[in-house]
C-alpha atoms as a PDB file:
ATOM      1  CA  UNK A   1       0.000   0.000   0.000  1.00  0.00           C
ATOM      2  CA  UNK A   2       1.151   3.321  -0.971  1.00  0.00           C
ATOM      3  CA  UNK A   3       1.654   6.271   1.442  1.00  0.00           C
ATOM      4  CA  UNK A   4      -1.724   7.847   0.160  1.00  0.00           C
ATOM      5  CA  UNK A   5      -3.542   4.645   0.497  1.00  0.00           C
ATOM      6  CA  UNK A   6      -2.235   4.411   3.842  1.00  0.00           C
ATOM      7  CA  UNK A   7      -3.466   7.990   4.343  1.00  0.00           C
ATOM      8  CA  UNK A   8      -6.829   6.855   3.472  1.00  0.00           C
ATOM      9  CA  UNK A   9      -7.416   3.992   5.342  1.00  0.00           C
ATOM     10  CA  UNK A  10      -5.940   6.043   8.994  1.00  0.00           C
ATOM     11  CA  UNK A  11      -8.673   8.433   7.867  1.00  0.00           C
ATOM     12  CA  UNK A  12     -11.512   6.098   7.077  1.00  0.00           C
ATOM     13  CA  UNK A  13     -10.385   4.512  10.718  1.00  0.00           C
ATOM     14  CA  UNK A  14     -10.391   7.987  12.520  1.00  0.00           C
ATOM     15  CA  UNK A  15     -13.854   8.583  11.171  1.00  0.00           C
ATOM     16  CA  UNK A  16     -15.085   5.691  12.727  1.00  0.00           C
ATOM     17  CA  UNK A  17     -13.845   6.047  15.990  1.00  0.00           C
ATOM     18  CA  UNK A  18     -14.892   9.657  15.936  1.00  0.00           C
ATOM     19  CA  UNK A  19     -18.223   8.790  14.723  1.00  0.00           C
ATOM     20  CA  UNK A  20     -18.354   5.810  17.523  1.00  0.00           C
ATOM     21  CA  UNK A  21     -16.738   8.065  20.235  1.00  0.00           C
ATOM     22  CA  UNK A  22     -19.181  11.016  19.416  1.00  0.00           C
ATOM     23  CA  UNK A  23     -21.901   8.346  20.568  1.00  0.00           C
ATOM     24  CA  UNK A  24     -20.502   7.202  23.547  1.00  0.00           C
ATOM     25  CA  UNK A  25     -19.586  10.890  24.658  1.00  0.00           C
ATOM     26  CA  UNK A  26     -23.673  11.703  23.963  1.00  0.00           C
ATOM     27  CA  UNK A  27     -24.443   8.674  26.060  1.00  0.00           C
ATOM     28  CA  UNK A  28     -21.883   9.480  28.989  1.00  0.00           C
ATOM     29  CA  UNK A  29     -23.443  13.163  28.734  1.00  0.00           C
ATOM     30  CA  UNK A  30     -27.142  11.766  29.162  1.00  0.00           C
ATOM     31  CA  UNK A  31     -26.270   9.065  31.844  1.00  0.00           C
ATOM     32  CA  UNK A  32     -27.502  11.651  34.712  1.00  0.00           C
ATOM     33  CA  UNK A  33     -31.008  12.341  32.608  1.00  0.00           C
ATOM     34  CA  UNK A  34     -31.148   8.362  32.608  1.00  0.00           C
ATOM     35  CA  UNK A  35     -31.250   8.010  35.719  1.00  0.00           C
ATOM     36  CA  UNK A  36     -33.878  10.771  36.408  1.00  0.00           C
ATOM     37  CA  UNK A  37     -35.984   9.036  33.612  1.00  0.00           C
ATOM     38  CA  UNK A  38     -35.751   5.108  35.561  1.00  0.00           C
ATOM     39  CA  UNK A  39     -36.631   6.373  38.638  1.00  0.00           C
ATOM     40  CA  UNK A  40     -39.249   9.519  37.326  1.00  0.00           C
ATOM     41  CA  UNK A  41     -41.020   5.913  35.540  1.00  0.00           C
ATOM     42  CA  UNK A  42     -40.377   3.946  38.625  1.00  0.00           C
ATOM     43  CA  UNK A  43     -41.819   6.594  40.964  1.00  0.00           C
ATOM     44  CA  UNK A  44     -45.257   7.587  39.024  1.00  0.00           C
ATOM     45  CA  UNK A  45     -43.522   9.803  36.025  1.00  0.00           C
ATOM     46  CA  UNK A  46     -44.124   9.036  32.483  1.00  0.00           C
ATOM     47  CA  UNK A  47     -40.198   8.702  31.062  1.00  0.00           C
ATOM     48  CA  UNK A  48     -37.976   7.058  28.433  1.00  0.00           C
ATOM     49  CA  UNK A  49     -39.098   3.502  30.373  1.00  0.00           C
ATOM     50  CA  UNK A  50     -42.515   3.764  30.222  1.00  0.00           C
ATOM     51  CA  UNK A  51     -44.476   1.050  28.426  1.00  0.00           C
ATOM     52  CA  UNK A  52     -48.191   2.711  27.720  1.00  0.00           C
ATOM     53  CA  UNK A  53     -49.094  -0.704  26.164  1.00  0.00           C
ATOM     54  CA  UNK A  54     -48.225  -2.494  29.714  1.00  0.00           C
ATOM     55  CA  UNK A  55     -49.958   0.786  31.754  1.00  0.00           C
ATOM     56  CA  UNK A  56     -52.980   0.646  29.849  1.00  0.00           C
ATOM     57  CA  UNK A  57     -54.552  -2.706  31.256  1.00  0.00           C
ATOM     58  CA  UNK A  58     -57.998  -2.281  29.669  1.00  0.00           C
ATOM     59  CA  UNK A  59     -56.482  -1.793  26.496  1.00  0.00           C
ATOM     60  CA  UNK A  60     -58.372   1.574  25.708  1.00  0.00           C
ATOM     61  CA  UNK A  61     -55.819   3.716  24.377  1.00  0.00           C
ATOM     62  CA  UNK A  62     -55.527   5.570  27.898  1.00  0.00           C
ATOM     63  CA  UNK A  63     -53.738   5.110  31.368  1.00  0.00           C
ATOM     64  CA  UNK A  64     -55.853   5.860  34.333  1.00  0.00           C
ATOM     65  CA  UNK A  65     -54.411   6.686  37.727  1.00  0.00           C
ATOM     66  CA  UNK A  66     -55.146   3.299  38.757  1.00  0.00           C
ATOM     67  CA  UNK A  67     -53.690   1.779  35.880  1.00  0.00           C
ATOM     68  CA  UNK A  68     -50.715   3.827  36.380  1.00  0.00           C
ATOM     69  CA  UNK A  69     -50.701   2.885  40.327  1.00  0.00           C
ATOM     70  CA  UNK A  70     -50.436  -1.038  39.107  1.00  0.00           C
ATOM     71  CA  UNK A  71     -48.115  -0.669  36.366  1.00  0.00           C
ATOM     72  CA  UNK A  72     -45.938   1.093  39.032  1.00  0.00           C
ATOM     73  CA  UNK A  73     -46.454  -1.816  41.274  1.00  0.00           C
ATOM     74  CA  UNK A  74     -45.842  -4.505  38.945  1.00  0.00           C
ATOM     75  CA  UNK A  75     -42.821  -2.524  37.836  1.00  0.00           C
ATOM     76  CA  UNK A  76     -41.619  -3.005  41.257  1.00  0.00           C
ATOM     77  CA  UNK A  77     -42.500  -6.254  42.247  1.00  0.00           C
ATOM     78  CA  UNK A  78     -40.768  -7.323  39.031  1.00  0.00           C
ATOM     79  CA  UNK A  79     -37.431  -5.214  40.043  1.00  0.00           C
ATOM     80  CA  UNK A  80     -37.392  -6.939  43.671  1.00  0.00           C
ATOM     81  CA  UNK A  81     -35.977 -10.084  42.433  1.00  0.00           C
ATOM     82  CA  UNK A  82     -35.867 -12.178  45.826  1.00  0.00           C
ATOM     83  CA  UNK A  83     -39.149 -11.265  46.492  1.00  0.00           C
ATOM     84  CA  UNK A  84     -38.498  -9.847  49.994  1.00  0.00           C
ATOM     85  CA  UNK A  85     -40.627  -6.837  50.133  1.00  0.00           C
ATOM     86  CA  UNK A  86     -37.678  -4.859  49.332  1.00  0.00           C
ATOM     87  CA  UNK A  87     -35.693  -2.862  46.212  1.00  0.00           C
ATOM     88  CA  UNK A  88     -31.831  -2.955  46.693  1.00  0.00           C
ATOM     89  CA  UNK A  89     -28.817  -1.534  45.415  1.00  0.00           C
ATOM     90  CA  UNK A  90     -28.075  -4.486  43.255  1.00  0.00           C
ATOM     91  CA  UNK A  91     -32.056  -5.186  42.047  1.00  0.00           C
ATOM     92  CA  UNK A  92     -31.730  -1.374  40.770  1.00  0.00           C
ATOM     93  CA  UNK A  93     -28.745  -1.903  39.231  1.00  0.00           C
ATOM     94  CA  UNK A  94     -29.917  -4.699  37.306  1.00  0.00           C
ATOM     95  CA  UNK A  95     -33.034  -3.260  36.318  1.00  0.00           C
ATOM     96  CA  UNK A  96     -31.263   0.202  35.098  1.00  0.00           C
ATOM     97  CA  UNK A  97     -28.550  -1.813  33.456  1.00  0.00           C
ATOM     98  CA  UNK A  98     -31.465  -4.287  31.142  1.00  0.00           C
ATOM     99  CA  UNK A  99     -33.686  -0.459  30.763  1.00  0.00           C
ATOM    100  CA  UNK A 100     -29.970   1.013  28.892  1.00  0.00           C
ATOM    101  CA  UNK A 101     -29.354  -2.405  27.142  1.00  0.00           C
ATOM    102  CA  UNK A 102     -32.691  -2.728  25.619  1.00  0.00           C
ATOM    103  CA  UNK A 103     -32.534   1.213  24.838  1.00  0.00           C
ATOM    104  CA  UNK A 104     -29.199   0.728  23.317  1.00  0.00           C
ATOM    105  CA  UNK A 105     -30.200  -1.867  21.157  1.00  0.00           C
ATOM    106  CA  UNK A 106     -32.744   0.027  19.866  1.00  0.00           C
ATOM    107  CA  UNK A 107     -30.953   3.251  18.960  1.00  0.00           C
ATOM    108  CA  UNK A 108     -28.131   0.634  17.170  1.00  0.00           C
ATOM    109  CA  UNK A 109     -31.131  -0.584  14.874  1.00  0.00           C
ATOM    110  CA  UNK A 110     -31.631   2.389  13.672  1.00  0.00           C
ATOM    111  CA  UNK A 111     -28.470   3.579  13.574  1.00  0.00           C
ATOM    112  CA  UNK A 112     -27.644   0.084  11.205  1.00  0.00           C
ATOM    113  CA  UNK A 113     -31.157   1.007   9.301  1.00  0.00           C
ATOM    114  CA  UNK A 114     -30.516   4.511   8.624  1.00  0.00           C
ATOM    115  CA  UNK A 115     -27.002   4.263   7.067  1.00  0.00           C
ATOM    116  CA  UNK A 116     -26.435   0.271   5.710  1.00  0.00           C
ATOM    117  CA  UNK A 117     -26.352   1.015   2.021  1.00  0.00           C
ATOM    118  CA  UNK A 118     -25.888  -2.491   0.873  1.00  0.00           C
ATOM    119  CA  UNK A 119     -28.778  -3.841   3.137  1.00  0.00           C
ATOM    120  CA  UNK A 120     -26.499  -6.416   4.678  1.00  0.00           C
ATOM    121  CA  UNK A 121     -27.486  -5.515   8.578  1.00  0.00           C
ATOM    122  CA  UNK A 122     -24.319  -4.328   9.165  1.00  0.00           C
ATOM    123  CA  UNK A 123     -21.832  -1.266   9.013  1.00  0.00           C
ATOM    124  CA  UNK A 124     -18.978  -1.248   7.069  1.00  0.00           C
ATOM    125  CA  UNK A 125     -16.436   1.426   7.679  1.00  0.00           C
ATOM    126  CA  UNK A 126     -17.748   3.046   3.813  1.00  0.00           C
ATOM    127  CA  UNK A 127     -21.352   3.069   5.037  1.00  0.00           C
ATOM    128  CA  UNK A 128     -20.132   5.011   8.684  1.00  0.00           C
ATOM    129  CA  UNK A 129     -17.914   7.723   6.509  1.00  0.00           C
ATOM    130  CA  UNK A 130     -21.033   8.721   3.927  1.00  0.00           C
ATOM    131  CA  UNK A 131     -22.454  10.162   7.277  1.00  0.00           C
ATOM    132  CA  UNK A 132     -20.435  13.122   7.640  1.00  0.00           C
ATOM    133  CA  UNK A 133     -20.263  15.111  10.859  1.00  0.00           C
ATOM    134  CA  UNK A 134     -22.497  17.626  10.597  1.00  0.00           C
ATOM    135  CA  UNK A 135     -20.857  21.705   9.981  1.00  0.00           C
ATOM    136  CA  UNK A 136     -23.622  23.060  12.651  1.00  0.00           C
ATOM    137  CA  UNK A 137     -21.986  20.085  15.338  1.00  0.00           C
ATOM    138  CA  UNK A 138     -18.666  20.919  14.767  1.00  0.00           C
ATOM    139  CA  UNK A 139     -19.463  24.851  14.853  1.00  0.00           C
ATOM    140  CA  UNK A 140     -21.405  24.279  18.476  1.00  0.00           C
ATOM    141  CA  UNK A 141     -18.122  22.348  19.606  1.00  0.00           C
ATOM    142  CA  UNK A 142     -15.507  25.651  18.667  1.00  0.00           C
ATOM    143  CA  UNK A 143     -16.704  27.874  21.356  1.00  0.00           C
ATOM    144  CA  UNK A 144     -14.242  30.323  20.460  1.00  0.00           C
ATOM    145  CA  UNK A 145     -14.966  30.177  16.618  1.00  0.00           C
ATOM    146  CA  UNK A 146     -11.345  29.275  15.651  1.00  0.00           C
ATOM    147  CA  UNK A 147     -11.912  26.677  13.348  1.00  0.00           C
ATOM    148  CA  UNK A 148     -10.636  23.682  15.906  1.00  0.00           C
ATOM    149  CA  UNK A 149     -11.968  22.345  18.927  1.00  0.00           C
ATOM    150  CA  UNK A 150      -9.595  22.313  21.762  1.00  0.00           C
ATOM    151  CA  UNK A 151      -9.937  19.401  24.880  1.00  0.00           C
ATOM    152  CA  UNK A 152     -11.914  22.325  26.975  1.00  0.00           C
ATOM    153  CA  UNK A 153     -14.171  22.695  24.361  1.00  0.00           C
ATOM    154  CA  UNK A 154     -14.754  19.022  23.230  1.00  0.00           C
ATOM    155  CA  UNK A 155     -15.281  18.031  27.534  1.00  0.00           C
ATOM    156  CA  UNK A 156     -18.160  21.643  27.406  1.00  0.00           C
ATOM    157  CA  UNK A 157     -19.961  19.680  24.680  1.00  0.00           C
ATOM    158  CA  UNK A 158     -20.018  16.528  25.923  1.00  0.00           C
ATOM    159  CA  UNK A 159     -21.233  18.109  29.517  1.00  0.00           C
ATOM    160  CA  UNK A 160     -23.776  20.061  27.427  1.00  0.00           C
ATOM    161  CA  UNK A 161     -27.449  18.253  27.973  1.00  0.00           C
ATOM    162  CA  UNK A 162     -29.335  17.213  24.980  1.00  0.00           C
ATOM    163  CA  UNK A 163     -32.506  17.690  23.821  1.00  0.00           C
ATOM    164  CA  UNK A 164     -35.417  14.888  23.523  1.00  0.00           C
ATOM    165  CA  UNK A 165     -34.639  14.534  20.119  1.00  0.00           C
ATOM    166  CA  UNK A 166     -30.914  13.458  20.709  1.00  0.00           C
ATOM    167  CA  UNK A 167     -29.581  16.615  19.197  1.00  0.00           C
ATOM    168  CA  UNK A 168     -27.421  19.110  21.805  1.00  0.00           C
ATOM    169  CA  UNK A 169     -29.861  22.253  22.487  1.00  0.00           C
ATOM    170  CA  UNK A 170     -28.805  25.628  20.423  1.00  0.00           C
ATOM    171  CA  UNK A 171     -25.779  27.366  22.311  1.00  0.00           C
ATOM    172  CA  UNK A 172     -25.329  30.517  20.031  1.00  0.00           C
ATOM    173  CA  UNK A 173     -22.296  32.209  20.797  1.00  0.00           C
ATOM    174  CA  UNK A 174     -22.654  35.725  21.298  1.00  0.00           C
ATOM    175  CA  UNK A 175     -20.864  36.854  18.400  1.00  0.00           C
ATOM    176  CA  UNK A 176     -22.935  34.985  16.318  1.00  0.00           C
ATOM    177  CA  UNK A 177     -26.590  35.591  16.109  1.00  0.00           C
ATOM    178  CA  UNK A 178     -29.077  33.131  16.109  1.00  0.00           C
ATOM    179  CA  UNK A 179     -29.682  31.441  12.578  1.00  0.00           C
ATOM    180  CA  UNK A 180     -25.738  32.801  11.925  1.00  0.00           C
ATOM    181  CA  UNK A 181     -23.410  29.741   9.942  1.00  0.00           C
ATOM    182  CA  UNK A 182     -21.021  28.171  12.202  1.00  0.00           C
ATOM    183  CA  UNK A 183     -17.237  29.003  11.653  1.00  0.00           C
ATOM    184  CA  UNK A 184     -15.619  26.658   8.813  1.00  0.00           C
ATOM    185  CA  UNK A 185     -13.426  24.175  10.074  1.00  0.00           C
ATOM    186  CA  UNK A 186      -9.624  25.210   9.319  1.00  0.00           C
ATOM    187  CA  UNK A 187      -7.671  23.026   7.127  1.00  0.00           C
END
């Protein structure tokens, strides 16, 4: 392999681990809303581990308080795995830990959906590098509009909540109005 072709394949790798770390650094950066969501569910919220189908017993298309107060205690009495009347540490844990698995599972189906070209169910490294990061990501990361994110700046977006929809909120930077381009990257 040439010293071009070798060039190539560093940067197909490097795009893939960004593209892979960028994921994990969202999911560190949500873990504390995670938690909030569990227990908001657990504790008589609607969050990202409610099942409406499950709450809504009668099957009419709406949760009543009562339905809500039994799916809360069947969500409970199915956590409290020895059946002793109580909720530990480690029944939590397990719990939380099977709520993340089946939610990661989900967003890597439609990661795989949304981007396998070939329809082969998996990812090759082509498939991850035709999604290109997107300018108005990279422009949120440069705080100081300098065309390159720094470690300060890549550790204030990955501490930066997101949205519902996955996407970071809008942090305009002051000397850039709202609906303004983000800086280009330098090359």
């Amino acid at each position: 392999m040439n010293v071009s072709g070798k060039k190539i394949g560093l940067g197909v790798v490097a795009l893939a681990v960004g593209l892979m770390g960028s994921v994990a650094v969202a999911d560190m950066a949500q873990s504390k809303t995670r938690m909030g969501g569990f227990l908001g569910a657990l504790f008589g919220g609607i969050g990202p581990n409610f099942d409406f189908t499950a709450a809504d017993a009668n099957q009419d298309g709406n949760v009543s308080p009562e339905e809500l107060a039994t799916y809360r205690a069947a969500r409970l009495t199915a956590i409290d795995a020895n059946n002793d009347g109580i909720v530990s540490t480690e029944e939590l844990t397990v719990s939380q830990s099977a709520a993340e698995a089946e939610r990661a599972a989900r967003k890597a189906a439609r990661l795989v959906a949304d981007l396998d070209a070939d329809a082969d169910g998996q990812l090759s490294t082509a498939e991850l590098i035709a999604k290109p990061v997107r300018p108005e990501a990279f422009g949120r990361a440069d705080a100081n509009a300098d065309g390159v994110i720094d470690q300060a700046e890549a550790t204030a977006a990955a501490e930066r909540p997101q949205g519902r929809d996955g996407h970071r909120g809008h942090h305009d930077r002051p000397e850039q109005g709202a609906g303004a381009e983000p800086a280009a990257p330098a090359n």
